[in-house]
PDB file of N, CA and C in Angstrom:
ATOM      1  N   UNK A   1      70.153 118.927  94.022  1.00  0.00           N
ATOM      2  CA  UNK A   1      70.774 120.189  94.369  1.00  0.00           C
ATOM      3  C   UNK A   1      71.823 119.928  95.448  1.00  0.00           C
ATOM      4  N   UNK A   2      73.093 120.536  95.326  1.00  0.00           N
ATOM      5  CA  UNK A   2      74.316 120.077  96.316  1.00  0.00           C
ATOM      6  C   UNK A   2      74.881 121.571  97.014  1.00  0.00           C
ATOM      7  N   UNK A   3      75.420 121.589  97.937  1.00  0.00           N
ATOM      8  CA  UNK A   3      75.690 122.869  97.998  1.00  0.00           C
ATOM      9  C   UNK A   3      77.341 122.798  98.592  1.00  0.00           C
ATOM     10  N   UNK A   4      78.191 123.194  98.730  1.00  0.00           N
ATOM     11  CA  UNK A   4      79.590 123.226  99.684  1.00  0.00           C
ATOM     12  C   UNK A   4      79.741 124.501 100.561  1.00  0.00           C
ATOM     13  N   UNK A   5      79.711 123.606 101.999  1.00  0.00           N
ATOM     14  CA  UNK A   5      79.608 124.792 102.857  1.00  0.00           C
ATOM     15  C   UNK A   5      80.939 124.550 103.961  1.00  0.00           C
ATOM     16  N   UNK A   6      81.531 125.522 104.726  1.00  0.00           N
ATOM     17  CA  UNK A   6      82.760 125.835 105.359  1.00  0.00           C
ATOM     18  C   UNK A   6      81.634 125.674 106.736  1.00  0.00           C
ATOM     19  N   UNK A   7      82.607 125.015 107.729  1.00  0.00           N
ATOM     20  CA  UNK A   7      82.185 124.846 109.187  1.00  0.00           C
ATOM     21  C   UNK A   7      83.787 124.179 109.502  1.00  0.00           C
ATOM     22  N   UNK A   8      84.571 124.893 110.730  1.00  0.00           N
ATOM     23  CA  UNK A   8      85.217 123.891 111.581  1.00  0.00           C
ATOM     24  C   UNK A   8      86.161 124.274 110.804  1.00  0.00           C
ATOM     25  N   UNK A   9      86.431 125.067 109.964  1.00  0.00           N
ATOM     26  CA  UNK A   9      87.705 125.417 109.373  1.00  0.00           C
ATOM     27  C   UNK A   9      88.053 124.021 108.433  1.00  0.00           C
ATOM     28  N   UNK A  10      86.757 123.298 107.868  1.00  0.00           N
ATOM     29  CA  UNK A  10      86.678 122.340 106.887  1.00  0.00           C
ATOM     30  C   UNK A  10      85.952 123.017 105.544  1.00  0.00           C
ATOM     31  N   UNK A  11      85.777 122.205 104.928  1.00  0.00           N
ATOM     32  CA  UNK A  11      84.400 122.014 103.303  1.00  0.00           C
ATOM     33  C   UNK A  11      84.233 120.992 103.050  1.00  0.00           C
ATOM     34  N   UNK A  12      82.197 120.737 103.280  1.00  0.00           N
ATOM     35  CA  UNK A  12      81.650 119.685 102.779  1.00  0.00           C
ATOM     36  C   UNK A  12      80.670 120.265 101.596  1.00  0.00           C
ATOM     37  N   UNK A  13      80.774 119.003 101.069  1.00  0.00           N
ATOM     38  CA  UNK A  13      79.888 119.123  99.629  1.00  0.00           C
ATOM     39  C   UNK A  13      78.629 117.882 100.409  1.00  0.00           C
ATOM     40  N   UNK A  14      77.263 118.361 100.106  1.00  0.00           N
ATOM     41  CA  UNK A  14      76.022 118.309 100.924  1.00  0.00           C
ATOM     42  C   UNK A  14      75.252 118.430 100.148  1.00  0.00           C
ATOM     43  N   UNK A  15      74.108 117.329 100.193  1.00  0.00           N
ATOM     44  CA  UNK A  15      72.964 117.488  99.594  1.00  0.00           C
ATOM     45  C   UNK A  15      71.824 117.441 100.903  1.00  0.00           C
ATOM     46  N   UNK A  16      70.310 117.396  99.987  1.00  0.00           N
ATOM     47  CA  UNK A  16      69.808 117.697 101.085  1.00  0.00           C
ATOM     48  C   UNK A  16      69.046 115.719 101.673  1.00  0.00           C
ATOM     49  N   UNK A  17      68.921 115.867 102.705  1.00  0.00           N
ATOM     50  CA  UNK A  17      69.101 114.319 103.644  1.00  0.00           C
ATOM     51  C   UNK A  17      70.225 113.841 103.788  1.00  0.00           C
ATOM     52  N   UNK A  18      71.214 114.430 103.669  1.00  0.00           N
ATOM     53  CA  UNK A  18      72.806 113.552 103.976  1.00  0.00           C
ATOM     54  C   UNK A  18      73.063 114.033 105.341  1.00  0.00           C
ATOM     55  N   UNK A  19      73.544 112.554 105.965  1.00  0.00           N
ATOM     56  CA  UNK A  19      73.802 112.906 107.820  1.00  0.00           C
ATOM     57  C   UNK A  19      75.369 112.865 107.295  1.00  0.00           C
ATOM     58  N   UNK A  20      75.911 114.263 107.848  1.00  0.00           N
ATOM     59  CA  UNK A  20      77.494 114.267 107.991  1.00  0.00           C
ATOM     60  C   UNK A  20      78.127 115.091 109.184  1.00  0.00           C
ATOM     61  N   UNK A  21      79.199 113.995 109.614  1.00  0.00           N
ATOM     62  CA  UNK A  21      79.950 113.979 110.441  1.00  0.00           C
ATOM     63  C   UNK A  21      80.763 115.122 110.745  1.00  0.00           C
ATOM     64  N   UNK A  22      80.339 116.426 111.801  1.00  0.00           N
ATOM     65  CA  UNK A  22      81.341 117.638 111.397  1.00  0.00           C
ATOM     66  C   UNK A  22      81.903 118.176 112.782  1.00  0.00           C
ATOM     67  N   UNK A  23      82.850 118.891 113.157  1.00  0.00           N
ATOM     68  CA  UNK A  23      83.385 119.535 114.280  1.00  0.00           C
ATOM     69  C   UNK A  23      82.317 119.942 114.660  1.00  0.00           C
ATOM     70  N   UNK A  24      82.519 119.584 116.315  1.00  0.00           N
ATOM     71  CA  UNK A  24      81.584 120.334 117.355  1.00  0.00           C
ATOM     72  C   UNK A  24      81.006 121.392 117.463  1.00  0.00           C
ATOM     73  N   UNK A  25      79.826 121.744 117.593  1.00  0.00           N
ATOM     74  CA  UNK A  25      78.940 122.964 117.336  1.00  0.00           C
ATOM     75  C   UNK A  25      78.092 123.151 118.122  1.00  0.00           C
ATOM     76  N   UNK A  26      77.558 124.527 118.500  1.00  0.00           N
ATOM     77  CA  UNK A  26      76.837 124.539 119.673  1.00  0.00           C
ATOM     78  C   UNK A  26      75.240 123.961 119.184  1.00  0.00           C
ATOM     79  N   UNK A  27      74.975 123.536 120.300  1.00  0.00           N
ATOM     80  CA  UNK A  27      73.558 122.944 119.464  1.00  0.00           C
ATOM     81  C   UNK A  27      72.702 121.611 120.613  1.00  0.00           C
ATOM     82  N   UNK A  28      71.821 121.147 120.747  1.00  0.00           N
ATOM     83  CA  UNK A  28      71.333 120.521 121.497  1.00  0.00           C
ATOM     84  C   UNK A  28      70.364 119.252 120.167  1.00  0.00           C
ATOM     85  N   UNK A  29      70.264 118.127 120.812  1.00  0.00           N
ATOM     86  CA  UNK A  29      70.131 117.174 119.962  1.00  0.00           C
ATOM     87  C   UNK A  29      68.136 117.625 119.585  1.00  0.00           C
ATOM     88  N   UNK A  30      68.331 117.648 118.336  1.00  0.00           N
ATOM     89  CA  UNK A  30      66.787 117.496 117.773  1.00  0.00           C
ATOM     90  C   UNK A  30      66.858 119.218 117.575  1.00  0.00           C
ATOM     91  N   UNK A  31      67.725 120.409 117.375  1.00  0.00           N
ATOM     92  CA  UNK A  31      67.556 121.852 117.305  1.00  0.00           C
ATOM     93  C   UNK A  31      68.103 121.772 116.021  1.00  0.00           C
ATOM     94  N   UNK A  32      67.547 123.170 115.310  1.00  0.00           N
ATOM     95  CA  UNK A  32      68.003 123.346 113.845  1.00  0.00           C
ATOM     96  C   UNK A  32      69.587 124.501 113.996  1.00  0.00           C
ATOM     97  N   UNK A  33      69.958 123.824 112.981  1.00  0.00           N
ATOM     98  CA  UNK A  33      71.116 125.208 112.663  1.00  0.00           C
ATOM     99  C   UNK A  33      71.459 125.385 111.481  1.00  0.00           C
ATOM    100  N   UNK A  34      71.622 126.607 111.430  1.00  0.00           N
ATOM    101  CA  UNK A  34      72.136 127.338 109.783  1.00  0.00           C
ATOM    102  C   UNK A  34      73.570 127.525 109.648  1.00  0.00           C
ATOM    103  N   UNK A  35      73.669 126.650 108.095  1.00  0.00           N
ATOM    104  CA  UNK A  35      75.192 127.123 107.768  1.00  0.00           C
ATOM    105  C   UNK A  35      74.706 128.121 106.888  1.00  0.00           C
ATOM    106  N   UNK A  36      75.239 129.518 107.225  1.00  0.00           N
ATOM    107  CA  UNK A  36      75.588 130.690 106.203  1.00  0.00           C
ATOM    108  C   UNK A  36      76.675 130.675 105.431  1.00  0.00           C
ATOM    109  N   UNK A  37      77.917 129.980 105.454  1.00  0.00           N
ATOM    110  CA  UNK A  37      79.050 130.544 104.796  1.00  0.00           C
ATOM    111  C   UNK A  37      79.029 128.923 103.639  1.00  0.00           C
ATOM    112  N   UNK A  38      78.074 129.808 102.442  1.00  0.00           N
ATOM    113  CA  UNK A  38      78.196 128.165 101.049  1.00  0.00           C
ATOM    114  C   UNK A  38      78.860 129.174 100.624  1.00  0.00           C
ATOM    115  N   UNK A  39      80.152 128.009  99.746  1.00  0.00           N
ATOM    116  CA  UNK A  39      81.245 128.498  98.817  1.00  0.00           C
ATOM    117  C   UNK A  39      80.378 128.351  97.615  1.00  0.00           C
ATOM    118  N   UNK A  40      79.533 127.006  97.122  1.00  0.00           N
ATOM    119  CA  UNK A  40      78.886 126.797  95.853  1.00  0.00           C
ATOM    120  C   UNK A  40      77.638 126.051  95.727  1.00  0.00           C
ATOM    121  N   UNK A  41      77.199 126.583  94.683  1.00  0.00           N
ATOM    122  CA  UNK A  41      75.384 125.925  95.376  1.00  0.00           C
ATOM    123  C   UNK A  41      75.702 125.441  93.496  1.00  0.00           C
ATOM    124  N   UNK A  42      75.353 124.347  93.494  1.00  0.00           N
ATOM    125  CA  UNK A  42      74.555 124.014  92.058  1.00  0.00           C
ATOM    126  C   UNK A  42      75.202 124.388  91.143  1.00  0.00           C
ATOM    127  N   UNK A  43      77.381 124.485  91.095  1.00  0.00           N
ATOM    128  CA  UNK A  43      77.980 125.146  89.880  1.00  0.00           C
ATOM    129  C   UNK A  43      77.775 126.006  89.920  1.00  0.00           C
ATOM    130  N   UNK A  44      77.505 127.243  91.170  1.00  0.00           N
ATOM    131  CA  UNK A  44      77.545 128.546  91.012  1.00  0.00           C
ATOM    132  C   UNK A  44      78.263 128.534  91.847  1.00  0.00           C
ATOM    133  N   UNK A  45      79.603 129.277  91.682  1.00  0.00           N
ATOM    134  CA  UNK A  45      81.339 129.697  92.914  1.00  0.00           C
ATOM    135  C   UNK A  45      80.952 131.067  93.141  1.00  0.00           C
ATOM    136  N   UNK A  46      81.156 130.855  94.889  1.00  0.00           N
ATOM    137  CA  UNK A  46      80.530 132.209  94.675  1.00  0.00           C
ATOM    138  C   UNK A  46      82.481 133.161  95.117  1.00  0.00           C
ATOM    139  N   UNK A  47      82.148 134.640  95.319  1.00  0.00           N
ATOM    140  CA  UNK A  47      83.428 134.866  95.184  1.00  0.00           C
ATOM    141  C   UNK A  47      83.694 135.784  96.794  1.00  0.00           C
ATOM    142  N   UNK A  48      83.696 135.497  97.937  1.00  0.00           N
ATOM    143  CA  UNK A  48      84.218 133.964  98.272  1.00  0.00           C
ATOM    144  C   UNK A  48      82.580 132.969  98.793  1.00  0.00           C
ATOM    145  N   UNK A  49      81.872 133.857  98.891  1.00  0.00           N
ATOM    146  CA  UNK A  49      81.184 133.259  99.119  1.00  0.00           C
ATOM    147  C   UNK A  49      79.481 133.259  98.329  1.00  0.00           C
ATOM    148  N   UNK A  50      78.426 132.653  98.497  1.00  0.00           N
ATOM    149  CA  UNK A  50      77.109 132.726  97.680  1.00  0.00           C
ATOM    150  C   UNK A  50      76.774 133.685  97.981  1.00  0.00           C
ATOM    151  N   UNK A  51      75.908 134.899  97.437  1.00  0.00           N
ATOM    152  CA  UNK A  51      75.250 135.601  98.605  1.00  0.00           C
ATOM    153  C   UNK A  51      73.668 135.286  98.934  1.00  0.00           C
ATOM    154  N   UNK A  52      73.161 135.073  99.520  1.00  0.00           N
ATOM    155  CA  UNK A  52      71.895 134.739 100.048  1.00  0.00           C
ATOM    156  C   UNK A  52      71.798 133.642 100.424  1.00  0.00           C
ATOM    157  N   UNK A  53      72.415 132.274  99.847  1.00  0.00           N
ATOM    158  CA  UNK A  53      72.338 131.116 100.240  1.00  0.00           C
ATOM    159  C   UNK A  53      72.454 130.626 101.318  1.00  0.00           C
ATOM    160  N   UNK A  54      71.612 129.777 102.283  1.00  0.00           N
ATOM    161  CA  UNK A  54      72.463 129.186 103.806  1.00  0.00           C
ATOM    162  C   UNK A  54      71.831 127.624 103.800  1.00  0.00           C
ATOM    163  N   UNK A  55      72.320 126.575 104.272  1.00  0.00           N
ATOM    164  CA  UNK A  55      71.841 125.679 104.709  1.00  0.00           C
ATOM    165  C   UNK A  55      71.591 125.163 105.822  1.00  0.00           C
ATOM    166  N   UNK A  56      70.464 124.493 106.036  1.00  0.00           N
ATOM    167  CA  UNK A  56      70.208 124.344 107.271  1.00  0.00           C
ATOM    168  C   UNK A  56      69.787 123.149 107.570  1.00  0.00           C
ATOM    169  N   UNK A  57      70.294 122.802 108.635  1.00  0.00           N
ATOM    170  CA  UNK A  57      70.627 121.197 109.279  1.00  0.00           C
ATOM    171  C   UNK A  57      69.877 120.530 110.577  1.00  0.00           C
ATOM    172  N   UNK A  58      69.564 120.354 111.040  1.00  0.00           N
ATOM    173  CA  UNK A  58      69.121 119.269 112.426  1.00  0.00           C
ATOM    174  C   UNK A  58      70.376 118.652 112.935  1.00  0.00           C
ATOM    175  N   UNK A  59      70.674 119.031 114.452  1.00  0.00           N
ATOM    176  CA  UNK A  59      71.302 117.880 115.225  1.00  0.00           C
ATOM    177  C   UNK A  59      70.497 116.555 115.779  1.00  0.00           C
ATOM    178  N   UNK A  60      71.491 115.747 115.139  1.00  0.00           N
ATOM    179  CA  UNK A  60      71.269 114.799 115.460  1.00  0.00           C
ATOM    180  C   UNK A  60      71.834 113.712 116.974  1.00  0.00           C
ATOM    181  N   UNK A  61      73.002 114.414 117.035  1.00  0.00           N
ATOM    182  CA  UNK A  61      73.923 113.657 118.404  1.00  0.00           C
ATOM    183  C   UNK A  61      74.771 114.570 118.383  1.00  0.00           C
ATOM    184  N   UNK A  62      75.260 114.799 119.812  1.00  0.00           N
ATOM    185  CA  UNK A  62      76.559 115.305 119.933  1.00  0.00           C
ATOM    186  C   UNK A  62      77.634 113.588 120.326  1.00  0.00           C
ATOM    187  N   UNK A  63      78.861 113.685 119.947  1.00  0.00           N
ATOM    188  CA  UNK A  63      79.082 112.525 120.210  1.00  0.00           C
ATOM    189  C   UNK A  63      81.095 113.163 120.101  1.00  0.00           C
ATOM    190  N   UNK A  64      82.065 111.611 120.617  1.00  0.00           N
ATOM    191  CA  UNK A  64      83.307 111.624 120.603  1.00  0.00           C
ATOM    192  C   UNK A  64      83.440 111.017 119.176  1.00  0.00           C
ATOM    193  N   UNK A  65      84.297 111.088 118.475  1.00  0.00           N
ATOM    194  CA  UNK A  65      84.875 109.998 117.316  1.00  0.00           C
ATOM    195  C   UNK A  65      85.727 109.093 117.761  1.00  0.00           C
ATOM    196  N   UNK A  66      86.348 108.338 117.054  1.00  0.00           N
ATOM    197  CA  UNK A  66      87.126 107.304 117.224  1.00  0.00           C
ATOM    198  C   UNK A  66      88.406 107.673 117.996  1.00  0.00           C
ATOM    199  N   UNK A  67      89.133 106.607 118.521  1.00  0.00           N
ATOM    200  CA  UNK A  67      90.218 107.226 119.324  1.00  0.00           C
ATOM    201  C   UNK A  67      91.140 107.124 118.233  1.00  0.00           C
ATOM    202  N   UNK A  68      92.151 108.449 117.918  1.00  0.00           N
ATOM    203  CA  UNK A  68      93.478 108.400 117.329  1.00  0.00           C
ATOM    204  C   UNK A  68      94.483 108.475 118.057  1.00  0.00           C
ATOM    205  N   UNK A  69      95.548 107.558 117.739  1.00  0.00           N
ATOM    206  CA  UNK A  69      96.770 106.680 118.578  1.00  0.00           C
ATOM    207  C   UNK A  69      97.915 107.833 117.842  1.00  0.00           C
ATOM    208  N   UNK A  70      98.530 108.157 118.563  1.00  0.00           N
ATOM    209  CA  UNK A  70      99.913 108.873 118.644  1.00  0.00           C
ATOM    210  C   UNK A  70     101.070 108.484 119.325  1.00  0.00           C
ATOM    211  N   UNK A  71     101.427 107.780 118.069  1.00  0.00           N
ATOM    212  CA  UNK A  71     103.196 106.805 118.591  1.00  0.00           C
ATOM    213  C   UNK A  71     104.230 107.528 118.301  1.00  0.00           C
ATOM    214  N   UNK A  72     105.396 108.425 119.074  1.00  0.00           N
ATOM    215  CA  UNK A  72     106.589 108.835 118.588  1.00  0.00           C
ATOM    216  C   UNK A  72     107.932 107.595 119.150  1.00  0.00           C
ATOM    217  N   UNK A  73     108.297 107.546 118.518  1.00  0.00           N
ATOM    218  CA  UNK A  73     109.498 106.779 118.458  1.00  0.00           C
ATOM    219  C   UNK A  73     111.036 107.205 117.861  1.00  0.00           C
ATOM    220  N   UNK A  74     111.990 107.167 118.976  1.00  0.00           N
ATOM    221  CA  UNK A  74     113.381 107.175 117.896  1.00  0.00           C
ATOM    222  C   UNK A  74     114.583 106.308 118.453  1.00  0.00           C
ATOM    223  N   UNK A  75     114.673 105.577 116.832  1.00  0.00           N
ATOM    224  CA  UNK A  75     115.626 104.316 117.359  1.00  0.00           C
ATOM    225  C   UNK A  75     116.959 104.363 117.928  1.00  0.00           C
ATOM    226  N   UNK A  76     116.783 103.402 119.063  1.00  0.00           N
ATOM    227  CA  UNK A  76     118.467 103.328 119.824  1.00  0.00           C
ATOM    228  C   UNK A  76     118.261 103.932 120.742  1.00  0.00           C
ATOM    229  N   UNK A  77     117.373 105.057 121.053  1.00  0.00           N
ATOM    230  CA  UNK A  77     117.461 106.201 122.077  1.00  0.00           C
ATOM    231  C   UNK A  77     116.636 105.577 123.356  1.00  0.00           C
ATOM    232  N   UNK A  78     116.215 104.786 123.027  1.00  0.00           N
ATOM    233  CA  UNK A  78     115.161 104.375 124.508  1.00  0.00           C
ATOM    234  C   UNK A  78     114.156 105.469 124.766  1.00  0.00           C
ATOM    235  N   UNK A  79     113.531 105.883 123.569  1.00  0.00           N
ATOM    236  CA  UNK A  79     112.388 107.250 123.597  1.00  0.00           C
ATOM    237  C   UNK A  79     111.220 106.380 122.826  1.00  0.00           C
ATOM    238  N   UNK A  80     109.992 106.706 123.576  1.00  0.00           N
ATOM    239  CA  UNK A  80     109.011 106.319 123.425  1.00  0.00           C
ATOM    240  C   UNK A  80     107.892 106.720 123.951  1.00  0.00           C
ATOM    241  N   UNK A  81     107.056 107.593 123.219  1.00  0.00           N
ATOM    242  CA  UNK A  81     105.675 108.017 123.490  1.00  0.00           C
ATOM    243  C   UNK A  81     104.362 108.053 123.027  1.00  0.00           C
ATOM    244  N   UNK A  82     103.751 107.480 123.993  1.00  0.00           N
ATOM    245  CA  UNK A  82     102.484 106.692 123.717  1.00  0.00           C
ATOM    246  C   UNK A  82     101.140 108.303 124.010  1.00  0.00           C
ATOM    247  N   UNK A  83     100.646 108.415 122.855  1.00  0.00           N
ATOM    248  CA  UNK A  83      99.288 109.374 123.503  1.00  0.00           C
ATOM    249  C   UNK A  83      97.856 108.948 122.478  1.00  0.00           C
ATOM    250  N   UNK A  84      96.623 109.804 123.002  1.00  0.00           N
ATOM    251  CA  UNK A  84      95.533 109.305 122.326  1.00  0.00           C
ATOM    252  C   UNK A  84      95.155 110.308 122.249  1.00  0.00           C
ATOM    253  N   UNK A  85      93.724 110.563 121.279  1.00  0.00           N
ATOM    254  CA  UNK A  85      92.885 111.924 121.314  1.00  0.00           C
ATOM    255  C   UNK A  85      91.797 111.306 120.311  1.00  0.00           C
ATOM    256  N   UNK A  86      90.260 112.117 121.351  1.00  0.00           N
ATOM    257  CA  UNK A  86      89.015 111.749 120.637  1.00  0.00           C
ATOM    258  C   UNK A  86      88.673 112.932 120.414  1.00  0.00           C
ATOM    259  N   UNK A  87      88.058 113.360 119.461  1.00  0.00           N
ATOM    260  CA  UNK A  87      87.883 114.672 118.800  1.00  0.00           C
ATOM    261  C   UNK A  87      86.015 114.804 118.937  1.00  0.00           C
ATOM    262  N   UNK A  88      85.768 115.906 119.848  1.00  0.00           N
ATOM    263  CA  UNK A  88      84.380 116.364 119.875  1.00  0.00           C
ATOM    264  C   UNK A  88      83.662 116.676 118.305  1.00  0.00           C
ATOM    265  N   UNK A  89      82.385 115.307 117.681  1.00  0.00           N
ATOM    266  CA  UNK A  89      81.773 115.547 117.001  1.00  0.00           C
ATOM    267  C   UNK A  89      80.310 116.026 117.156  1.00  0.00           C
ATOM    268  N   UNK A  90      79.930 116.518 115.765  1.00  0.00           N
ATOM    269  CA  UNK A  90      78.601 116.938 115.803  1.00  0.00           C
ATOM    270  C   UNK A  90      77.948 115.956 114.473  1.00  0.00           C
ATOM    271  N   UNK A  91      77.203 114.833 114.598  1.00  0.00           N
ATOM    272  CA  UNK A  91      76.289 114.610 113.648  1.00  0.00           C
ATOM    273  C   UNK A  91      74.965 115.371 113.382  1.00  0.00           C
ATOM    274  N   UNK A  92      74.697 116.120 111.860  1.00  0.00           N
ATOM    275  CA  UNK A  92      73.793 116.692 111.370  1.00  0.00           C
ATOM    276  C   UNK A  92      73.394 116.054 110.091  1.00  0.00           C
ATOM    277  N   UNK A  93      71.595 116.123 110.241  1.00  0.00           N
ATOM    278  CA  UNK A  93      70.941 115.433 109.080  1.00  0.00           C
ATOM    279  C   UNK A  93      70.828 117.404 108.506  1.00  0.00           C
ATOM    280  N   UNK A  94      71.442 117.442 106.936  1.00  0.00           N
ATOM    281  CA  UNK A  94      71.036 118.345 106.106  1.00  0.00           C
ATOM    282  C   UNK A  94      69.299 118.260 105.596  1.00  0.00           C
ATOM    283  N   UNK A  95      68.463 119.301 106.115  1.00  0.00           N
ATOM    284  CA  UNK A  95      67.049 119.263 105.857  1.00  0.00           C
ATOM    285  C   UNK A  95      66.722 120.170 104.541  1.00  0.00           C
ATOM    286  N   UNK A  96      67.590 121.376 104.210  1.00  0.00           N
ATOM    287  CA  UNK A  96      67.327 121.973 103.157  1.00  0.00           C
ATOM    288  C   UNK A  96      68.161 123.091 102.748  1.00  0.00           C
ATOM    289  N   UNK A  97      68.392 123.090 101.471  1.00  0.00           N
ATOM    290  CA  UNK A  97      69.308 124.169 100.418  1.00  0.00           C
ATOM    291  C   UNK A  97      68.465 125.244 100.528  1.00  0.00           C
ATOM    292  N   UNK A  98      68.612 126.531 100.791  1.00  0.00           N
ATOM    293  CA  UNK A  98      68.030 127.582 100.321  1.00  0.00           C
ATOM    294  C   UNK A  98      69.071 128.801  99.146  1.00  0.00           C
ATOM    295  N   UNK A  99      68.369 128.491  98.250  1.00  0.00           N
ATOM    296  CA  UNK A  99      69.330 129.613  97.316  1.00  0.00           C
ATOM    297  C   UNK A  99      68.902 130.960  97.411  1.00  0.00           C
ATOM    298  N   UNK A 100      68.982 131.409  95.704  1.00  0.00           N
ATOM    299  CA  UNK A 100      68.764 133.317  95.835  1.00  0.00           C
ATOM    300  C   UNK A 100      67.095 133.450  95.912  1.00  0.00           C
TER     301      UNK A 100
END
């Protein structure tokens, strides 16, 4: 059973035991949380969304991701700017699909 659910102004497609990597969420490590907003559970679209369905997850870590490097450059001009950014994650183990 798979479900696709909206968090973070993303969509993951999720089954149940998959640890995935998602925008920061309020939450404390080892607490449960519910995604309410599934687009599709099992080939059923819902319109926009399932109704009754939510999934619900375990934190696992709050954590940074990788650093992304931001180089602007333009030639001849002697312009050059160097920046970085680590983006606040949330790892969650998916514990269970609930449908209608």
């Amino acid at each position: 059973m798979y479900a696709v659910i909206r968090t973070g102004g993303k969509q993951y497609k999720v089954t149940s035991g998959d640890v995935v990597k998602i925008e920061k969420i309020a939450g404390e490590e080892g607490k449960e949380v519910v995604f309410g907003e599934v687009l599709a559970l099992d080939g059923t679209i819902g319109t926009p969304l399932v109704e009754g369905a939510s999934v619900k997850a375990t934190v696992l870590k709050q954590a940074k991701d990788a650093k992304v490097i931001i180089f602007k450059k333009k030639r001849r001009q002697n312009y050059r700017r160097k920046n970085g950014h680590r983006q606040q994650i949330t790892l969650v183990k998916i514990t269970d699909i609930c449908g209608k």
